[in-house]
N, C-alpha and C. Protein backbone atom coordinates (compact mmCIF):
# COMPACT_ATOMS: atom_id res chain seq x y z
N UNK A 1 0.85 -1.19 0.00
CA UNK A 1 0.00 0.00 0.00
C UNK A 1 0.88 1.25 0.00
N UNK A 2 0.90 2.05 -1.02
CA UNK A 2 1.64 3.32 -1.07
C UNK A 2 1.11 4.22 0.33
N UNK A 3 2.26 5.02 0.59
CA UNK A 3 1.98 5.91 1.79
C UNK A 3 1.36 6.90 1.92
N UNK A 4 0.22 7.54 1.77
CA UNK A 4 -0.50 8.73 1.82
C UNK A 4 -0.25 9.98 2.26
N UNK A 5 -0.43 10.49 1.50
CA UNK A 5 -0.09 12.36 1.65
C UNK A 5 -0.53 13.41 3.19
N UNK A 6 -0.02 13.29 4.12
CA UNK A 6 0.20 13.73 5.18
C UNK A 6 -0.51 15.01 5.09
N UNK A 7 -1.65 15.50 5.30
CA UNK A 7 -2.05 16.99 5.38
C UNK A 7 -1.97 16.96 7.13
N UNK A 8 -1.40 18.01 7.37
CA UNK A 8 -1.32 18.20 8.76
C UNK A 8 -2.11 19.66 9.04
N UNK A 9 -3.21 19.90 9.43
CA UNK A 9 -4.07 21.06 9.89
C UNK A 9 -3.58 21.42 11.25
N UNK A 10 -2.85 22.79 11.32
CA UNK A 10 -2.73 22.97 12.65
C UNK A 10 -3.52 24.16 13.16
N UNK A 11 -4.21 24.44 13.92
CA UNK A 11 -4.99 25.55 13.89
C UNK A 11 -4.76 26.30 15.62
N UNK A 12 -4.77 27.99 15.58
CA UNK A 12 -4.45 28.00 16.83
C UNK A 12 -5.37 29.45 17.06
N UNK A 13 -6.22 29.58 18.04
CA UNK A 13 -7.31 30.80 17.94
C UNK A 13 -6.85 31.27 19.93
N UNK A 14 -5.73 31.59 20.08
CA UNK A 14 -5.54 32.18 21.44
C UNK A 14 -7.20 32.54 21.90
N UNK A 15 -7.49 32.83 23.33
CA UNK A 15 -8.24 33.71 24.02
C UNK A 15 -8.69 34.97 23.40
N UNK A 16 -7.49 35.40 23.85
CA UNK A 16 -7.46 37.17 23.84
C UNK A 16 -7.22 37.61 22.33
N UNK A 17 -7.53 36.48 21.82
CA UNK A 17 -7.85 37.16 19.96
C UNK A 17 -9.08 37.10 19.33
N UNK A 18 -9.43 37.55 18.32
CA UNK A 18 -10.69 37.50 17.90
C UNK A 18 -10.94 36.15 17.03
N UNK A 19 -12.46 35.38 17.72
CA UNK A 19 -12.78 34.11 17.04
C UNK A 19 -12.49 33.82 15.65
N UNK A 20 -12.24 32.98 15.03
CA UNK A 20 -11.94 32.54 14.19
C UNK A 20 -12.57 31.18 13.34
N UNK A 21 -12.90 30.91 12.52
CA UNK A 21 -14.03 29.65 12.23
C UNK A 21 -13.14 28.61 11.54
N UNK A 22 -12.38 28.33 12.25
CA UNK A 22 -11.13 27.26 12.28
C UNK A 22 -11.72 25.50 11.87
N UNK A 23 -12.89 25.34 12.63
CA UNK A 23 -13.45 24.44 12.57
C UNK A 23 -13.55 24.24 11.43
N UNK A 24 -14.77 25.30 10.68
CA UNK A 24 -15.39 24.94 9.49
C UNK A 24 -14.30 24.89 8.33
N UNK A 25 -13.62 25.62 8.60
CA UNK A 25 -11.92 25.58 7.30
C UNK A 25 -11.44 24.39 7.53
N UNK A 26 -11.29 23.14 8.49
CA UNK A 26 -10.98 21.90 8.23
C UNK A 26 -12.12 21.34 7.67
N UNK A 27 -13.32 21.50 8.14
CA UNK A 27 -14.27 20.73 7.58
C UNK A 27 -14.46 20.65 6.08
N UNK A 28 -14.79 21.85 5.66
CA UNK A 28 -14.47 22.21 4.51
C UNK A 28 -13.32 21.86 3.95
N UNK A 29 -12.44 21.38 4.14
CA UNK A 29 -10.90 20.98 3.63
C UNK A 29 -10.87 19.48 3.63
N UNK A 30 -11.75 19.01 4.59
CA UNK A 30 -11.96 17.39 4.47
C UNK A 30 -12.58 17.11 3.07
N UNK A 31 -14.31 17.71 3.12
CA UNK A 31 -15.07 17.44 2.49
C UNK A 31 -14.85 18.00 1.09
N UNK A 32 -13.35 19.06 0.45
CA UNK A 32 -13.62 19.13 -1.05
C UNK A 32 -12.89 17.96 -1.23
N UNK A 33 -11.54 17.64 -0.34
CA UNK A 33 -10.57 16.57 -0.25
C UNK A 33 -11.34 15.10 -0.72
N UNK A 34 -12.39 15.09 -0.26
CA UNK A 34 -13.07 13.79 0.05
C UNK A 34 -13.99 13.74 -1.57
N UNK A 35 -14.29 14.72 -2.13
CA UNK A 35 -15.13 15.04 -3.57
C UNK A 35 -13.91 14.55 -4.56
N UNK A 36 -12.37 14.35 -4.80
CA UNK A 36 -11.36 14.62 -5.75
C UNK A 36 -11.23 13.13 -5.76
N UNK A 37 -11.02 12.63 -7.65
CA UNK A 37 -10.61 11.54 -7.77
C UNK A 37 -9.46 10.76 -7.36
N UNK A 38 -8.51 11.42 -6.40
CA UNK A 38 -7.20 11.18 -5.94
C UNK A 38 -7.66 11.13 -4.34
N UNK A 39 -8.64 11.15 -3.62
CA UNK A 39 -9.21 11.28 -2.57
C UNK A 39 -8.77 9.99 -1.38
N UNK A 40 -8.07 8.93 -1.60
CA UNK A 40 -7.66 7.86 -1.31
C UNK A 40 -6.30 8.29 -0.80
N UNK A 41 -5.84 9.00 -1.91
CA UNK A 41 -4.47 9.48 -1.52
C UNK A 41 -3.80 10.24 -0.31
N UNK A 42 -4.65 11.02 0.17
CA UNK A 42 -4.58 11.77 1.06
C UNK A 42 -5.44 11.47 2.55
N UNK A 43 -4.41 12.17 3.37
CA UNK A 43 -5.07 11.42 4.98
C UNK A 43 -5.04 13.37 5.80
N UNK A 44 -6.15 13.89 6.15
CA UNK A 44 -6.03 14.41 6.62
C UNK A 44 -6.38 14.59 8.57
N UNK A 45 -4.62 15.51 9.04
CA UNK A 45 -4.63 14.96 10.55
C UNK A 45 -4.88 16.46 11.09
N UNK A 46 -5.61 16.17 11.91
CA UNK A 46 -6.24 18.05 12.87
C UNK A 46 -5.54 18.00 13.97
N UNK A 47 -5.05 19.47 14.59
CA UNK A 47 -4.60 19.31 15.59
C UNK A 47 -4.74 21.36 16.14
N UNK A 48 -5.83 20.97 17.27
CA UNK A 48 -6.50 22.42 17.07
C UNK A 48 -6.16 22.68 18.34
N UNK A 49 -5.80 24.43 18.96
CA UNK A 49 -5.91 24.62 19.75
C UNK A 49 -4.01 25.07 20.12
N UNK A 50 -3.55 24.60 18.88
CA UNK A 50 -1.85 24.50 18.93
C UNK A 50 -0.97 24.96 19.96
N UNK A 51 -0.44 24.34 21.08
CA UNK A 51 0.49 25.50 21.88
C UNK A 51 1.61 25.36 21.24
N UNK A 52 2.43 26.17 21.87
CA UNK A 52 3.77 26.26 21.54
C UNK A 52 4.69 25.24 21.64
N UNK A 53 3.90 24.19 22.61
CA UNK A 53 5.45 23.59 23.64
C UNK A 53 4.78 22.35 22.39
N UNK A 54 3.63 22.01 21.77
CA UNK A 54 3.03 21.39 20.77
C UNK A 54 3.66 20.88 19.26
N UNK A 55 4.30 22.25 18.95
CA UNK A 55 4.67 22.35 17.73
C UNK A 55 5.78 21.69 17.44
N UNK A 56 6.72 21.53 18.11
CA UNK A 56 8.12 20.23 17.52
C UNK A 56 7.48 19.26 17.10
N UNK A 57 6.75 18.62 18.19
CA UNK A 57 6.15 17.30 18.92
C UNK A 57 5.23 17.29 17.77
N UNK A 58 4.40 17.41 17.22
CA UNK A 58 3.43 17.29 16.39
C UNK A 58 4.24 17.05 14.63
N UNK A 59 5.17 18.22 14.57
CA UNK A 59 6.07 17.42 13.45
C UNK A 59 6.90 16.47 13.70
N UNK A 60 7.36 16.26 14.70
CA UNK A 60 8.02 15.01 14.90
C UNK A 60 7.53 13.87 14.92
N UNK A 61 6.45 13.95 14.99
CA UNK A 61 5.58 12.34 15.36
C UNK A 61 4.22 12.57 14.19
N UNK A 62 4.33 13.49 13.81
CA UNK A 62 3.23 13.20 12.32
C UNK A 62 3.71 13.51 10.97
N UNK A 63 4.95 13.65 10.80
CA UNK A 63 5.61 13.76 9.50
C UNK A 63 5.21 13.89 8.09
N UNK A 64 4.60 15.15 8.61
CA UNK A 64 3.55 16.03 7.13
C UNK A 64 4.24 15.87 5.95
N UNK A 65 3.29 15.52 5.01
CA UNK A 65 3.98 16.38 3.81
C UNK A 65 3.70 17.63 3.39
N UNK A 66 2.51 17.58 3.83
CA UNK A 66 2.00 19.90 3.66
C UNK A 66 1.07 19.89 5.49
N UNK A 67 2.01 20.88 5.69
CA UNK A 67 1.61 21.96 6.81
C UNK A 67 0.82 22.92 6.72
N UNK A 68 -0.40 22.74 7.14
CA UNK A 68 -1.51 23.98 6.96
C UNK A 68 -1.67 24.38 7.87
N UNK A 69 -1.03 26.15 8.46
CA UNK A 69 -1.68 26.32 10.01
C UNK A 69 -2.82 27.36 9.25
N UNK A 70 -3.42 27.27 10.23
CA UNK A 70 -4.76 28.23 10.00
C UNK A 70 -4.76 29.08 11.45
N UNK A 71 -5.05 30.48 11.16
CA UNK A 71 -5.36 31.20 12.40
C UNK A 71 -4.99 32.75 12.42
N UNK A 72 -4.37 33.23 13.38
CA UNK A 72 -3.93 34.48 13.42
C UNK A 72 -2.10 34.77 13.23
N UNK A 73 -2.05 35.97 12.03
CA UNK A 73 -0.72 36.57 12.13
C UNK A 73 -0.69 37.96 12.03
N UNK A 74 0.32 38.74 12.20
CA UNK A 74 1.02 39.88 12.76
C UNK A 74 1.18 40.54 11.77
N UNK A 75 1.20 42.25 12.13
CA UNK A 75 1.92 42.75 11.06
C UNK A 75 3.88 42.59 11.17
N UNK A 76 3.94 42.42 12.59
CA UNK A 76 5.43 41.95 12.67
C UNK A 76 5.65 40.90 12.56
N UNK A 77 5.04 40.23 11.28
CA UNK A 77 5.53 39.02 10.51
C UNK A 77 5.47 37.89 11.31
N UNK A 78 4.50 37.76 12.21
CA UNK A 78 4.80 36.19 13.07
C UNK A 78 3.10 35.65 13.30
N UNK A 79 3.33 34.20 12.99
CA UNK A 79 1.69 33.09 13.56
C UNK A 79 2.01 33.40 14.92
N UNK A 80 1.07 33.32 15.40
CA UNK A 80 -0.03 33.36 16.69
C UNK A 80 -0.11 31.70 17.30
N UNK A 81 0.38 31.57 18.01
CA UNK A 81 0.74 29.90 18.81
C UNK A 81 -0.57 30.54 20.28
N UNK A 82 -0.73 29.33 21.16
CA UNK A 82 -1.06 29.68 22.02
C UNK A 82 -0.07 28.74 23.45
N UNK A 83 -0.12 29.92 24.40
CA UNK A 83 0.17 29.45 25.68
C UNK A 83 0.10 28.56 25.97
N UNK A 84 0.44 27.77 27.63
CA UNK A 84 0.01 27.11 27.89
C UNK A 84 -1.50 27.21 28.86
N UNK A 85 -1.66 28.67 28.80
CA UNK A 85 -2.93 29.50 29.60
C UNK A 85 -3.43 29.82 28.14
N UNK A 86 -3.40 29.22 27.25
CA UNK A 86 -4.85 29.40 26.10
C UNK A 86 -4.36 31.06 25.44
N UNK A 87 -3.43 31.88 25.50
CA UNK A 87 -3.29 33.27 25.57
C UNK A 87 -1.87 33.44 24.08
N UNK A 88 -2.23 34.35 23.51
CA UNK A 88 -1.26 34.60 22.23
C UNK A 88 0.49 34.30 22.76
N UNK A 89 1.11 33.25 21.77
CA UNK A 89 2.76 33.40 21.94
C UNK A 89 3.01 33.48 20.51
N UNK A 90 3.42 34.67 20.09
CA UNK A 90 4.22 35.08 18.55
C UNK A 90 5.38 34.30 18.11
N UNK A 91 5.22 33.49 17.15
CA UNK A 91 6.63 32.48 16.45
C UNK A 91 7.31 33.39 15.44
N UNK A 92 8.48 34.06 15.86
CA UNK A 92 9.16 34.68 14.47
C UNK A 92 9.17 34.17 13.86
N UNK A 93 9.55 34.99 12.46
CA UNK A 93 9.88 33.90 11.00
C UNK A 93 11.26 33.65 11.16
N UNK A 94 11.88 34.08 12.00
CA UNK A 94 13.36 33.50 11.67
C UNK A 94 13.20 32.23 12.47
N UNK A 95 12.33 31.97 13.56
CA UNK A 95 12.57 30.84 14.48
C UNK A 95 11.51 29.89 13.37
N UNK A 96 10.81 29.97 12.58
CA UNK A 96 9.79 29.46 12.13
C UNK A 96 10.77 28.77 10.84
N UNK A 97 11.39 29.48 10.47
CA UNK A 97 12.55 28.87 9.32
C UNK A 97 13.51 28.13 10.16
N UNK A 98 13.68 28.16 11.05
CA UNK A 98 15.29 27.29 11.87
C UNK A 98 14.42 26.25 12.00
N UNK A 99 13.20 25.86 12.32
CA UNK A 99 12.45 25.02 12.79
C UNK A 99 12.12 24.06 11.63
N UNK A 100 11.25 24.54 10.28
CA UNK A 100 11.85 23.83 9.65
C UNK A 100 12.88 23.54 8.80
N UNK A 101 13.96 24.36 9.10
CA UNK A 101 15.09 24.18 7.86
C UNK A 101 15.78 22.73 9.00
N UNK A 102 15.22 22.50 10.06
CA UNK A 102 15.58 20.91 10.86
C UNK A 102 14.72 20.09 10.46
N UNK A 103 13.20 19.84 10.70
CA UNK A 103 12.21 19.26 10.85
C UNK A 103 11.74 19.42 9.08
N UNK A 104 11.97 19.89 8.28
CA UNK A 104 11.57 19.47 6.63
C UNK A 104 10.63 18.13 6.08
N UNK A 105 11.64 17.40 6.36
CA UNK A 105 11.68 15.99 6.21
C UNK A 105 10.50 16.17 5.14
N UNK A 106 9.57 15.54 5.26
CA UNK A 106 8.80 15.15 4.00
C UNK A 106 7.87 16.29 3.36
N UNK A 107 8.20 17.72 4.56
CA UNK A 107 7.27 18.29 4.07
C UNK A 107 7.70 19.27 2.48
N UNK A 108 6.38 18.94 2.12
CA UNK A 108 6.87 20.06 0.65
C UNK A 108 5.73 21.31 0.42
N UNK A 109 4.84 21.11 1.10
CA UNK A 109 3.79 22.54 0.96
C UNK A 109 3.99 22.86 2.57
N UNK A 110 4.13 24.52 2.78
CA UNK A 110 3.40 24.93 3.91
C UNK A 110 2.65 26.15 3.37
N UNK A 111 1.29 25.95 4.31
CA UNK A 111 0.35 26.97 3.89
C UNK A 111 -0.08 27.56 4.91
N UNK A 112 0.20 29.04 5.12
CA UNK A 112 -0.03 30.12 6.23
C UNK A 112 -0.78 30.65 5.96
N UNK A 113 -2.23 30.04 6.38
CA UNK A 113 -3.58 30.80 5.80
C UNK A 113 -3.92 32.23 7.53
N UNK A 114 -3.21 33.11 7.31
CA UNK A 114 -3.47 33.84 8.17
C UNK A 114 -2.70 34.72 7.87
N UNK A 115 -3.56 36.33 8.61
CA UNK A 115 -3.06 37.70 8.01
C UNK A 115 -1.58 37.68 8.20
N UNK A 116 -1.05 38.11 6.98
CA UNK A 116 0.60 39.18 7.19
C UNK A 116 1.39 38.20 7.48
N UNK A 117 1.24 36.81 6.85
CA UNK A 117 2.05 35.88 6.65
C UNK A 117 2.76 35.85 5.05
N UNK A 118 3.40 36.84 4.70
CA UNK A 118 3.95 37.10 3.27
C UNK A 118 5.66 36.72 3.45
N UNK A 119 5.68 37.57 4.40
CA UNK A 119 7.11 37.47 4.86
C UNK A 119 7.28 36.46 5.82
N UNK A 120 6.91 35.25 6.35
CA UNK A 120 6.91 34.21 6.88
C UNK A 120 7.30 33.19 5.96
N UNK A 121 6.37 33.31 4.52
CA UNK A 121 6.29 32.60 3.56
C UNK A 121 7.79 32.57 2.66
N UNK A 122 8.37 34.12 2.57
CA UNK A 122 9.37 33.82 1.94
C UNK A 122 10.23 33.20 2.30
N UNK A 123 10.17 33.43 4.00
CA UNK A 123 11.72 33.27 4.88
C UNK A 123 11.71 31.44 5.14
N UNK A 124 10.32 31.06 4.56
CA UNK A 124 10.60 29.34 4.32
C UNK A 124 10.82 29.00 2.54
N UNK A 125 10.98 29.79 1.76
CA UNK A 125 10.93 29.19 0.22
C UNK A 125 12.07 28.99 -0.03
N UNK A 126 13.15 29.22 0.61
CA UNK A 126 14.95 28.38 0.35
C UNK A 126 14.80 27.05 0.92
N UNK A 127 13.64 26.62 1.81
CA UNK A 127 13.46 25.40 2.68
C UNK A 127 12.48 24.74 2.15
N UNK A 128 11.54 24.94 1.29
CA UNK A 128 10.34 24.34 1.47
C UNK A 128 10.14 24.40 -0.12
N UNK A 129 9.34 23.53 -0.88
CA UNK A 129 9.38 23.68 -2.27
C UNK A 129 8.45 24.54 -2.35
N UNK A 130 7.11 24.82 -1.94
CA UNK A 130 6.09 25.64 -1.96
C UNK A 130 5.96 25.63 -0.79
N UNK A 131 5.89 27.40 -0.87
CA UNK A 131 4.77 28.29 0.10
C UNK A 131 3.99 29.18 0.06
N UNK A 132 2.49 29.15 0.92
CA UNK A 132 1.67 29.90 0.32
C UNK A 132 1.44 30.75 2.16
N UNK A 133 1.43 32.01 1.62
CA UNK A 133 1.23 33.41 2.43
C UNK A 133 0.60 34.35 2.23
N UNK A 134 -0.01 35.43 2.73
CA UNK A 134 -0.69 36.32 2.75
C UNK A 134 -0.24 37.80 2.51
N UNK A 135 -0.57 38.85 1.92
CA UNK A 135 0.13 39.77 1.84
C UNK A 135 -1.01 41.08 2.92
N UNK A 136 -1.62 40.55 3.70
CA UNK A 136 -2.67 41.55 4.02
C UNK A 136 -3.68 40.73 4.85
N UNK A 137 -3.97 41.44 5.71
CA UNK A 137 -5.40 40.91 6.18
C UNK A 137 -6.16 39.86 5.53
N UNK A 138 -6.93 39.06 5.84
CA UNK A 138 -7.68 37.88 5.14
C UNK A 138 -8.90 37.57 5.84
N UNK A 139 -10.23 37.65 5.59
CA UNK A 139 -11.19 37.28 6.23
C UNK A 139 -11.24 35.57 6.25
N UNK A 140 -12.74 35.77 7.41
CA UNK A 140 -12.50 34.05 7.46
C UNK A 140 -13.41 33.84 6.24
N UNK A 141 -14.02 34.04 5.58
CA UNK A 141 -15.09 33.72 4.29
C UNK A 141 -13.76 33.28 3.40
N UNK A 142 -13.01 34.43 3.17
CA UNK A 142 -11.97 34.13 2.30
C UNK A 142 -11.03 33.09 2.35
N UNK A 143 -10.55 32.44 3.65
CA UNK A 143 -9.62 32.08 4.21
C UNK A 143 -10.69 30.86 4.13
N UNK A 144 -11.19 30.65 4.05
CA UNK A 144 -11.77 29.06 4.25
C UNK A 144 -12.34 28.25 2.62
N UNK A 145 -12.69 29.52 1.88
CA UNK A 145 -12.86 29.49 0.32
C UNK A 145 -11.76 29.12 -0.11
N UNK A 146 -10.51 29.74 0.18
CA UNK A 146 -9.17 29.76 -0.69
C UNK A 146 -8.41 27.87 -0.34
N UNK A 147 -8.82 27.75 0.90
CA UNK A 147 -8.47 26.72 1.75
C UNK A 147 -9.11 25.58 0.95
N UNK A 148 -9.44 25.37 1.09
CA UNK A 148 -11.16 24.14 0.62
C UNK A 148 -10.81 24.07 -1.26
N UNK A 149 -10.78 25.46 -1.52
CA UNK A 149 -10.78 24.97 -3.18
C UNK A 149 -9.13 24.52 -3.27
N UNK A 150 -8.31 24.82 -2.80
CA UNK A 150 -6.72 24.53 -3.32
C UNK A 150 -6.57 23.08 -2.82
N UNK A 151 -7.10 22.21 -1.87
CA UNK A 151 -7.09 21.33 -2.04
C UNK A 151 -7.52 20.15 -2.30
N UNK A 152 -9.36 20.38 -3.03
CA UNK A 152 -9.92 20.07 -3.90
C UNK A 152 -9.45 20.11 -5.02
N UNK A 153 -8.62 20.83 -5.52
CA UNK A 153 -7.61 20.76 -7.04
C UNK A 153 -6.58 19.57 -6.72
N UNK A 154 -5.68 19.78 -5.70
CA UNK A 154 -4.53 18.59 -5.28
C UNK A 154 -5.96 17.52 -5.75
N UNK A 155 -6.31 17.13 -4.58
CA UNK A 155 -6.95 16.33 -4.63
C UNK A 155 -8.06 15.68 -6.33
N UNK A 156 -7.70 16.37 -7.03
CA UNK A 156 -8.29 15.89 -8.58
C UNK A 156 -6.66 15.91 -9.37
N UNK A 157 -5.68 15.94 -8.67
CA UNK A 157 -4.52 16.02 -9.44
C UNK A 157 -3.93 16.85 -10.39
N UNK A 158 -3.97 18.19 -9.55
CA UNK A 158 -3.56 19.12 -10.52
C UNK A 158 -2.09 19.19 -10.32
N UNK A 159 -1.40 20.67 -10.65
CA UNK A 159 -0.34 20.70 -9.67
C UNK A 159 -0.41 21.54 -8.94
N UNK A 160 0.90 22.15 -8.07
CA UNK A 160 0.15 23.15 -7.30
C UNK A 160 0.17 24.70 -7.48
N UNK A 161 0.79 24.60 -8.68
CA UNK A 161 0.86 26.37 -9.53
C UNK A 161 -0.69 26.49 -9.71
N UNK A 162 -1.31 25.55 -10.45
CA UNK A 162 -2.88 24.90 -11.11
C UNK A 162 -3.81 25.34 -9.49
N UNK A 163 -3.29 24.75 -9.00
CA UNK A 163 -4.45 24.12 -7.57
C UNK A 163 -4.56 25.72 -6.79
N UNK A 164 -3.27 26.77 -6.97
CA UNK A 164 -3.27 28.00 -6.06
C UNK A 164 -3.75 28.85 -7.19
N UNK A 165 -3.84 29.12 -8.41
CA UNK A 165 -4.47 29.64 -9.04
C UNK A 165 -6.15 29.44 -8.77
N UNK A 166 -6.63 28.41 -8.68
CA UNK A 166 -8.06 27.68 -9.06
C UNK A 166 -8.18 28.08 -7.86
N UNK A 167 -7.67 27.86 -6.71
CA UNK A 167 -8.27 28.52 -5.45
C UNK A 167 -8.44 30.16 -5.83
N UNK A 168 -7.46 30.82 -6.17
CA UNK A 168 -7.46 32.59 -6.17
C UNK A 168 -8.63 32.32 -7.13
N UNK A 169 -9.14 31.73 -8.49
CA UNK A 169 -10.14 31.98 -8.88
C UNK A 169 -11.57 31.58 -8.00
N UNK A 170 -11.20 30.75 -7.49
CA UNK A 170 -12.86 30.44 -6.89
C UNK A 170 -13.11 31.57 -6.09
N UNK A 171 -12.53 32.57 -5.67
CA UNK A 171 -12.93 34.17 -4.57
C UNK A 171 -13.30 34.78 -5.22
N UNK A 172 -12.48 34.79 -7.06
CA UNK A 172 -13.24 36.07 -7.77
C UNK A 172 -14.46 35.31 -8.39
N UNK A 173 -15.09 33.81 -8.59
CA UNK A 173 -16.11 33.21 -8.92
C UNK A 173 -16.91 33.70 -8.09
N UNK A 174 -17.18 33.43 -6.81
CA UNK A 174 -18.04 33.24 -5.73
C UNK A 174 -17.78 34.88 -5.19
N UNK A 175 -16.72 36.11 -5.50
CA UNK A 175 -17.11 37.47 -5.50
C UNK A 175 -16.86 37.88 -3.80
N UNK A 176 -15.48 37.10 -3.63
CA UNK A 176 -15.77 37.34 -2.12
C UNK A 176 -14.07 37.91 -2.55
N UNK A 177 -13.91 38.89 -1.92
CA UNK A 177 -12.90 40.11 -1.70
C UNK A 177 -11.80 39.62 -1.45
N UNK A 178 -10.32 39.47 -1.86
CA UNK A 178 -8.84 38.91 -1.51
C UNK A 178 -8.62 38.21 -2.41
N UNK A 179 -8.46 37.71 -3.70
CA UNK A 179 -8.19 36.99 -4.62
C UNK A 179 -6.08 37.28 -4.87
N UNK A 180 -6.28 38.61 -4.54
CA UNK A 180 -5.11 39.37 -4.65
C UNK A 180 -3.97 38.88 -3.62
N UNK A 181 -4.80 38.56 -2.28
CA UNK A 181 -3.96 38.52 -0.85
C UNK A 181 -2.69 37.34 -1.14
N UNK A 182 -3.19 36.09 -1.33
CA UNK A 182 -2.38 35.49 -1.78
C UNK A 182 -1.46 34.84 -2.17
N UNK A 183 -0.48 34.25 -1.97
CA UNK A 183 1.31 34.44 -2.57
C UNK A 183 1.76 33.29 -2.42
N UNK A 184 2.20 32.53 -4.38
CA UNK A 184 2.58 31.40 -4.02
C UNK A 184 4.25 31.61 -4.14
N UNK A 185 5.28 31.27 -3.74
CA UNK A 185 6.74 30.84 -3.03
C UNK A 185 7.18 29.54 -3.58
N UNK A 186 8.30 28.98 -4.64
CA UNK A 186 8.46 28.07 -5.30
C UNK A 186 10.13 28.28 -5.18
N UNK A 187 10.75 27.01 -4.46
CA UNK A 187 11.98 26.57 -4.07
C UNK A 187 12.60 27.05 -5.38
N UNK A 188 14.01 27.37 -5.62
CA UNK A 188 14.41 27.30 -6.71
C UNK A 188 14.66 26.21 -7.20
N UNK A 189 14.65 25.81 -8.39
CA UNK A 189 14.89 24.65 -9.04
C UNK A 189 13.46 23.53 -9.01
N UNK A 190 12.30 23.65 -8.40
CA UNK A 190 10.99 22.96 -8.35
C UNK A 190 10.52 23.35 -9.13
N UNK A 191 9.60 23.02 -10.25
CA UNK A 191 8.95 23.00 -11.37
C UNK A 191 7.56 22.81 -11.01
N UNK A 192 6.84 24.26 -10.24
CA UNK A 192 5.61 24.22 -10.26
C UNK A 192 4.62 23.48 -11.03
N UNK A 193 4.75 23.59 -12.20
CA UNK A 193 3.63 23.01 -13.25
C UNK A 193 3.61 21.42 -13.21
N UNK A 194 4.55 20.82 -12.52
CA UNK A 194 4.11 19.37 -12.87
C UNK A 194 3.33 18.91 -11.84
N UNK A 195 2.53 17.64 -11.86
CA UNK A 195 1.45 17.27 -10.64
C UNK A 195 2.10 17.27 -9.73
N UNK A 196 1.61 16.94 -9.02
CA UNK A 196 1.88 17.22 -7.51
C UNK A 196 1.91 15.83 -7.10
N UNK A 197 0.70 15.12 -6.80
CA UNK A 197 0.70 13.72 -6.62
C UNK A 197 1.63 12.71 -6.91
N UNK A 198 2.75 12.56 -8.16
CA UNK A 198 3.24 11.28 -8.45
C UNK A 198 4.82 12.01 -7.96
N UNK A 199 4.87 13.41 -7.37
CA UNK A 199 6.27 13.55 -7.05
C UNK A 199 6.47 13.42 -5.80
N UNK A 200 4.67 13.31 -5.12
CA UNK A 200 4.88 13.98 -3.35
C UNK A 200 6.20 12.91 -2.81
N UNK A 201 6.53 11.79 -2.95
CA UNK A 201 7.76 10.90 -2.33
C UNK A 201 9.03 11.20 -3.44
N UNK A 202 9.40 11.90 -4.52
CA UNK A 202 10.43 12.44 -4.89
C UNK A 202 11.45 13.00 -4.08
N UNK A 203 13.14 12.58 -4.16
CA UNK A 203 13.94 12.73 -3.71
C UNK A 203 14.48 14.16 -3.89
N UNK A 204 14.93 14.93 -2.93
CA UNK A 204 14.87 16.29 -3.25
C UNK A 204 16.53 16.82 -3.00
């Protein structure tokens, strides 16, 4: 039995920040996942509520191949972790790149679906073959649209130049505001355009 594509959902909505519909963006991420003729392929693992002391431990023992956190980021460039009192702890991007320029291993997408993650995104694209970031604020309508359709494309076997386009189009389909926000990040030397699926175990 071939090994299945690791989606790792990490989601983290501190206290003292404003709610977030975290839930329904996995759900929605199950169920386009679960619609795509490649739908076998992929195993998706939740892990909500994220603390800090969480985050090694969760890549170490679930060995993603795409990292999706979902939640809150900064204009000083950093995700939103939570305490061990439920309360905001800011991950720089430089500690966020040391972290995985160790812990990589299988992963080849990370996706920072949360505001003013642009510059997070770059400071992993010498590490990571694709990354997708934000250049601005992001609602949750948007953020759960963009979410849901990009990997409903994986999941029918596109690639993932294909799959982050088709997501930015489904916002201007459905007329919901951020199509622009955005930003896909491609390792040098990775060749966006080819599928995605028959390379995810390619030697890098």
């Amino acid at each position: 039995m071939k090994e299945k594509i690791r989606v790792l959902f990490l989601a983290a909505n501190p206290v003292d920040t404003s709610p977030l519909r975290l839930g329904q963006e996995a759900r929605e991420i199950d169920e386009k996942i679960e619609v795509g003729s490649a739908r076998e392929a992929f195993e998706l693992i939740q892990h909500h509520a994220l603390r800090i002391g969480d985050l090694q431990q969760v890549l170490l023992r679930r060995q993603p191949h795409i990292v999706h956190f979902s939640g809150h980021g900064g204009e000083s460039h950093e995700i939103v972790l939570e305490n061990n009192q439920g309360k905001s702890h800011p991950v720089p991007r430089e500690t966020l790149a040391a972290l995985f320029r160790i812990l990589k291993d299988n992963v080849r997408i990370v996706v920072l679906n949360a505001c003013f993650t642009k510059e997070q995104a770059e400071a992993l694209k010498d590490i990571i073959d694709y990354t997708i970031g934000t250049n601005d604020t992001v609602g949750d309508q948007a953020s759960v649209t963009f979410a849901a359709a990009f990997y409903r494309a994986l999941a029918f076997g596109r690639s993932v130049k294909e799959a982050f386009e088709l997501a930015r189009l489904e916002l201007e389909l459905i007329r919901i505001p951020g199509s622009d926000k955005p930003e896909l990040y491609v390792r040098d030397g990775v060749d966006a355009t080819e599928p995605f699926l028959p390379t995810v175990k390619g030697k890098r």
